[in-house]
C-alpha atoms as a PDB file:
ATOM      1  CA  UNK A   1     119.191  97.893 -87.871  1.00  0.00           C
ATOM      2  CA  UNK A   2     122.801  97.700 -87.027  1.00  0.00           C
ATOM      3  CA  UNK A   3     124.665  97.106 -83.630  1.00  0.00           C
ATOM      4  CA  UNK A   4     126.256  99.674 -81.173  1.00  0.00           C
ATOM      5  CA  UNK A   5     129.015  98.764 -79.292  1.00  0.00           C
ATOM      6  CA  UNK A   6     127.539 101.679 -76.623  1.00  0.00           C
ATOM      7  CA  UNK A   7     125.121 103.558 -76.396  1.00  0.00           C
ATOM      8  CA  UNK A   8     124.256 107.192 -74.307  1.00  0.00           C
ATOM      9  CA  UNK A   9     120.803 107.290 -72.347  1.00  0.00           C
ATOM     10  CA  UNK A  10     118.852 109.535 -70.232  1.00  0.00           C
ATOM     11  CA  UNK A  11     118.431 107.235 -67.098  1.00  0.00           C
ATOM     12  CA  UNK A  12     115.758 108.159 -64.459  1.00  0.00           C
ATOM     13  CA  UNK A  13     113.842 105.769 -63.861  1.00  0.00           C
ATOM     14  CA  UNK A  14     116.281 102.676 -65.305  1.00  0.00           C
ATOM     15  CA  UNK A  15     113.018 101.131 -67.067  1.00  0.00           C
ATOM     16  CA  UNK A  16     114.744 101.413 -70.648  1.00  0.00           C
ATOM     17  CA  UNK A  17     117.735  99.405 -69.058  1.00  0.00           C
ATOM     18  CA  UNK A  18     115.242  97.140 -68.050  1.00  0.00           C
ATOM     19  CA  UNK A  19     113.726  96.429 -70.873  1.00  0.00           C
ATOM     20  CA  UNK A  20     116.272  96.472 -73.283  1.00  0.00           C
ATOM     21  CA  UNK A  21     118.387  94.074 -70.928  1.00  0.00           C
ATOM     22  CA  UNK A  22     121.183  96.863 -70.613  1.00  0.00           C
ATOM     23  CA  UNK A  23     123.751  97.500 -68.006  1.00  0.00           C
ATOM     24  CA  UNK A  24     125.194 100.846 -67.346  1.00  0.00           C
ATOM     25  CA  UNK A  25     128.875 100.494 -66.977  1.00  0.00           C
ATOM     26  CA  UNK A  26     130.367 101.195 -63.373  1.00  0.00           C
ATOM     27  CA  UNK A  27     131.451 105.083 -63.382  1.00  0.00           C
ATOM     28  CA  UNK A  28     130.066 105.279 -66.765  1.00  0.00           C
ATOM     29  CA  UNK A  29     128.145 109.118 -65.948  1.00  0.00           C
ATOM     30  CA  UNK A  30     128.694 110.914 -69.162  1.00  0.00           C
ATOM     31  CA  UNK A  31     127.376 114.355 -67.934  1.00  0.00           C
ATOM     32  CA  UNK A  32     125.355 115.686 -64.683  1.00  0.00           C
ATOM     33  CA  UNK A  33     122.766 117.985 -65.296  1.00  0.00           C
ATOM     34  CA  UNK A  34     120.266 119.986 -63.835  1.00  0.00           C
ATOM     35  CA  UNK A  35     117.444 122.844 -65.129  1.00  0.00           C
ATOM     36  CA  UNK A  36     116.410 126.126 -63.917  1.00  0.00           C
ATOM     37  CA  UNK A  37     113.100 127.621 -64.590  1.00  0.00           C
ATOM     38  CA  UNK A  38     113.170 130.608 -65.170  1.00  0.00           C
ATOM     39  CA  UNK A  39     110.152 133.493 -65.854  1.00  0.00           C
ATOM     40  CA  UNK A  40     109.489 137.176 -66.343  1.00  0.00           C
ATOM     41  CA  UNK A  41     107.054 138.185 -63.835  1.00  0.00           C
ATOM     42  CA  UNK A  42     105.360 141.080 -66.245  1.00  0.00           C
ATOM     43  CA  UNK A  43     105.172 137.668 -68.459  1.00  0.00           C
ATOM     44  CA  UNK A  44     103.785 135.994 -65.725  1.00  0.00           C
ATOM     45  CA  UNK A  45     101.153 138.343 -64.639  1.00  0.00           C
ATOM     46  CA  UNK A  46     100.474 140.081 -68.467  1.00  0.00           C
ATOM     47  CA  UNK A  47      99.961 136.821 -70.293  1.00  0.00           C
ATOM     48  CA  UNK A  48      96.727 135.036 -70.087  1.00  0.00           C
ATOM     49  CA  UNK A  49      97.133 131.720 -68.716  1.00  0.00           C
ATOM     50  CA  UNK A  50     100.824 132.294 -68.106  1.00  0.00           C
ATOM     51  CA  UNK A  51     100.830 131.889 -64.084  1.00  0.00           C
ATOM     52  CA  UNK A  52      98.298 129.223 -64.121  1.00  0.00           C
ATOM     53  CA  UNK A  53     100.371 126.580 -66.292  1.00  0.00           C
ATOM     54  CA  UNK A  54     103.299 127.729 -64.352  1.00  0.00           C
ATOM     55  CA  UNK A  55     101.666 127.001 -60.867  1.00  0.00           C
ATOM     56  CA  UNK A  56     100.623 123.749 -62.612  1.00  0.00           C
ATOM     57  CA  UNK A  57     104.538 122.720 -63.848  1.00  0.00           C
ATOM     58  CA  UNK A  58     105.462 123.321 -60.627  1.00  0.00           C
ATOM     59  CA  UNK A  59     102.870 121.694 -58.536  1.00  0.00           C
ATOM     60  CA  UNK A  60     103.506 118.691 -60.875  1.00  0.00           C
ATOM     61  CA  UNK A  61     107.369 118.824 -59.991  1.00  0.00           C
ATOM     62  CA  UNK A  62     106.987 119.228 -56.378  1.00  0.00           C
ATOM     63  CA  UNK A  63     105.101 116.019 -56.877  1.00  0.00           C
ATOM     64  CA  UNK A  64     107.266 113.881 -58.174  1.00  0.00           C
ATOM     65  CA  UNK A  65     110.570 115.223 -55.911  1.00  0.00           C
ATOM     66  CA  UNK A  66     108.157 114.325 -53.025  1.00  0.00           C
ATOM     67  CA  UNK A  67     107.183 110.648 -55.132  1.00  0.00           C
ATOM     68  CA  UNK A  68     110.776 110.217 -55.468  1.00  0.00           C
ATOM     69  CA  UNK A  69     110.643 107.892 -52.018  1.00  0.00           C
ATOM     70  CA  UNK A  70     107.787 105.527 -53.091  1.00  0.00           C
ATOM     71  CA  UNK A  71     106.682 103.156 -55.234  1.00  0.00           C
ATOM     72  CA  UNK A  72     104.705 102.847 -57.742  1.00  0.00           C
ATOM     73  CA  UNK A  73     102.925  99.766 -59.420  1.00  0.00           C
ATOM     74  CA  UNK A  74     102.007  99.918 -63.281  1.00  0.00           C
ATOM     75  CA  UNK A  75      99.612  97.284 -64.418  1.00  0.00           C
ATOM     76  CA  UNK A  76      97.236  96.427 -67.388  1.00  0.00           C
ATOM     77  CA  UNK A  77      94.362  95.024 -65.668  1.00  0.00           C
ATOM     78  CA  UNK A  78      90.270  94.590 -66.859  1.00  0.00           C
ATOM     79  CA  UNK A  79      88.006  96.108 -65.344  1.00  0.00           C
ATOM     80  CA  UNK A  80      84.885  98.866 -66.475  1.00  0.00           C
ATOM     81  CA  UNK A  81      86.209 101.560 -63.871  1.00  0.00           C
ATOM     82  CA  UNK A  82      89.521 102.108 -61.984  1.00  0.00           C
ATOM     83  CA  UNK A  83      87.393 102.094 -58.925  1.00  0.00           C
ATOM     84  CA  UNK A  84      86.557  98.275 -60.055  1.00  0.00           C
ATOM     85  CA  UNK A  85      89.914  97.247 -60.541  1.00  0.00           C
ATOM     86  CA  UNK A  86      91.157  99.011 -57.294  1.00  0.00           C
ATOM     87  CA  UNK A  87      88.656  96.829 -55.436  1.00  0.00           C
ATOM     88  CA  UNK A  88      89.122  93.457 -57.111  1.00  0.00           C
ATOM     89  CA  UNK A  89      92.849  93.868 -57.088  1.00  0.00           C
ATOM     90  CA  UNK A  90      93.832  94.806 -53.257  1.00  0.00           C
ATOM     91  CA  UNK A  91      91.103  92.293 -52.403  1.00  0.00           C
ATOM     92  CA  UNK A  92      93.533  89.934 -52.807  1.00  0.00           C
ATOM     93  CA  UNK A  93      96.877  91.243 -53.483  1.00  0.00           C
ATOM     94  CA  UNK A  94      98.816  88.371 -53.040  1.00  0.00           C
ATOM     95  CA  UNK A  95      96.960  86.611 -55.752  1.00  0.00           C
ATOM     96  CA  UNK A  96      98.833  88.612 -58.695  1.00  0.00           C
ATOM     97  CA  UNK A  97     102.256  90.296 -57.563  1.00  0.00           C
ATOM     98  CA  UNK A  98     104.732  87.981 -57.940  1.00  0.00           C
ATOM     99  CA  UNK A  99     108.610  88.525 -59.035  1.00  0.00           C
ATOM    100  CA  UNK A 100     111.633  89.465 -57.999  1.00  0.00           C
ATOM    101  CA  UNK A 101     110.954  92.994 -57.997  1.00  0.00           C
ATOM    102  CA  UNK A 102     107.964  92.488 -55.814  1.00  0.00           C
ATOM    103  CA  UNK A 103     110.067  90.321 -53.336  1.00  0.00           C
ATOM    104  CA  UNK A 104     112.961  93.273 -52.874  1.00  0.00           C
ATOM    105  CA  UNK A 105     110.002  95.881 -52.626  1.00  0.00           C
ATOM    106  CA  UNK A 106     109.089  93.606 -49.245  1.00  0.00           C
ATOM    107  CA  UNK A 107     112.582  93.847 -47.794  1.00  0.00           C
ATOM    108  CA  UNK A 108     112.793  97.094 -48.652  1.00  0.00           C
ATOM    109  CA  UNK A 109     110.072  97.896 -46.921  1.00  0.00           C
END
Protein backbone atom coordinates (compact mmCIF):
# COMPACT_ATOMS: atom_id res chain seq x y z
CA UNK A 1 0.00 0.00 0.00
CA UNK A 2 1.33 3.34 -0.91
CA UNK A 3 1.96 6.58 1.21
CA UNK A 4 -0.25 9.76 1.63
CA UNK A 5 1.25 12.82 2.20
CA UNK A 6 -2.41 13.71 4.10
CA UNK A 7 -5.04 12.28 4.77
CA UNK A 8 -9.05 13.50 5.67
CA UNK A 9 -10.71 11.79 8.85
CA UNK A 10 -13.84 11.84 10.73
CA UNK A 11 -12.42 12.71 14.27
CA UNK A 12 -14.68 12.18 17.36
CA UNK A 13 -13.28 10.44 19.54
CA UNK A 14 -9.31 10.97 18.26
CA UNK A 15 -8.77 7.03 18.85
CA UNK A 16 -7.79 6.54 15.01
CA UNK A 17 -5.15 9.40 15.61
CA UNK A 18 -4.14 7.44 18.35
CA UNK A 19 -3.54 4.52 16.97
CA UNK A 20 -2.25 5.28 13.80
CA UNK A 21 0.30 7.76 15.56
CA UNK A 22 -1.31 10.80 13.59
CA UNK A 23 -1.42 14.44 14.32
CA UNK A 24 -4.09 16.68 13.08
CA UNK A 25 -2.51 19.79 11.79
CA UNK A 26 -3.23 23.12 13.82
CA UNK A 27 -6.41 24.83 12.01
CA UNK A 28 -6.50 21.90 9.81
CA UNK A 29 -10.86 21.62 10.08
CA UNK A 30 -11.75 20.70 6.59
CA UNK A 31 -15.59 21.04 7.06
CA UNK A 32 -18.10 21.46 10.21
CA UNK A 33 -21.03 19.52 10.14
CA UNK A 34 -24.02 18.72 11.83
CA UNK A 35 -27.43 16.34 11.11
CA UNK A 36 -31.02 16.87 11.49
CA UNK A 37 -33.46 14.14 11.97
CA UNK A 38 -36.08 14.52 10.46
CA UNK A 39 -39.69 12.32 10.33
CA UNK A 40 -43.22 12.31 9.00
CA UNK A 41 -45.45 11.92 11.85
CA UNK A 42 -48.30 9.86 9.68
CA UNK A 43 -44.86 7.76 9.10
CA UNK A 44 -44.29 7.77 12.54
CA UNK A 45 -47.58 6.73 13.87
CA UNK A 46 -48.76 4.47 10.46
CA UNK A 47 -45.64 2.36 10.29
CA UNK A 48 -45.20 -0.53 12.55
CA UNK A 49 -42.24 -0.17 14.60
CA UNK A 50 -41.55 3.28 13.20
CA UNK A 51 -41.87 5.39 16.63
CA UNK A 52 -40.33 2.74 18.67
CA UNK A 53 -36.78 2.67 16.81
CA UNK A 54 -37.12 6.35 16.66
CA UNK A 55 -37.64 6.77 20.52
CA UNK A 56 -34.73 4.27 20.66
CA UNK A 57 -32.17 6.55 18.18
CA UNK A 58 -32.94 9.18 20.19
CA UNK A 59 -32.74 7.87 23.66
CA UNK A 60 -29.35 6.47 22.45
CA UNK A 61 -28.24 10.11 21.34
CA UNK A 62 -29.37 11.86 24.35
CA UNK A 63 -27.02 9.37 25.89
CA UNK A 64 -24.06 9.95 24.54
CA UNK A 65 -24.49 14.15 24.41
CA UNK A 66 -25.03 13.58 28.20
CA UNK A 67 -21.64 10.85 28.15
CA UNK A 68 -19.90 13.49 26.36
CA UNK A 69 -18.41 14.76 30.03
CA UNK A 70 -17.08 11.35 31.26
CA UNK A 71 -14.93 8.78 30.81
CA UNK A 72 -14.93 5.74 29.77
CA UNK A 73 -12.45 2.72 30.25
CA UNK A 74 -12.26 -0.09 27.46
CA UNK A 75 -10.50 -3.22 28.51
CA UNK A 76 -10.06 -6.95 27.46
CA UNK A 77 -10.10 -8.64 30.68
CA UNK A 78 -10.96 -12.70 31.74
CA UNK A 79 -13.43 -13.38 33.52
CA UNK A 80 -16.89 -15.93 33.11
CA UNK A 81 -19.33 -12.86 33.74
CA UNK A 82 -18.97 -9.03 33.57
CA UNK A 83 -20.25 -9.09 37.07
CA UNK A 84 -16.85 -11.21 37.81
CA UNK A 85 -14.62 -8.97 36.20
CA UNK A 86 -16.35 -5.82 37.70
CA UNK A 87 -15.56 -7.30 41.11
CA UNK A 88 -12.01 -8.56 40.65
CA UNK A 89 -11.06 -5.44 38.81
CA UNK A 90 -12.22 -2.35 41.18
CA UNK A 91 -11.04 -4.64 43.99
CA UNK A 92 -7.94 -3.40 43.32
CA UNK A 93 -7.82 -0.77 40.78
CA UNK A 94 -4.57 0.42 41.21
CA UNK A 95 -3.15 -2.94 40.43
CA UNK A 96 -3.81 -2.59 36.48
CA UNK A 97 -4.32 1.16 35.26
CA UNK A 98 -1.25 2.46 34.58
CA UNK A 99 -0.16 5.13 31.70
CA UNK A 100 -0.12 8.34 30.84
CA UNK A 101 -3.60 8.55 29.97
CA UNK A 102 -4.59 7.21 33.32
CA UNK A 103 -2.27 9.80 35.10
CA UNK A 104 -4.02 13.03 33.15
CA UNK A 105 -7.52 11.33 33.85
CA UNK A 106 -6.34 11.94 37.81
CA UNK A 107 -5.55 15.61 37.30
CA UNK A 108 -8.31 16.02 35.41
CA UNK A 109 -10.32 14.93 37.83
Amino acid sequence: MGMADAIVDLVSSGTTLREKNLKEIEDGVVLESQATLVASRISLHKRKGVLEITHELLERLEAHFRASAELMVTANMRGNSAEEVAESSLSNINMWITGPNYKSCLLQS
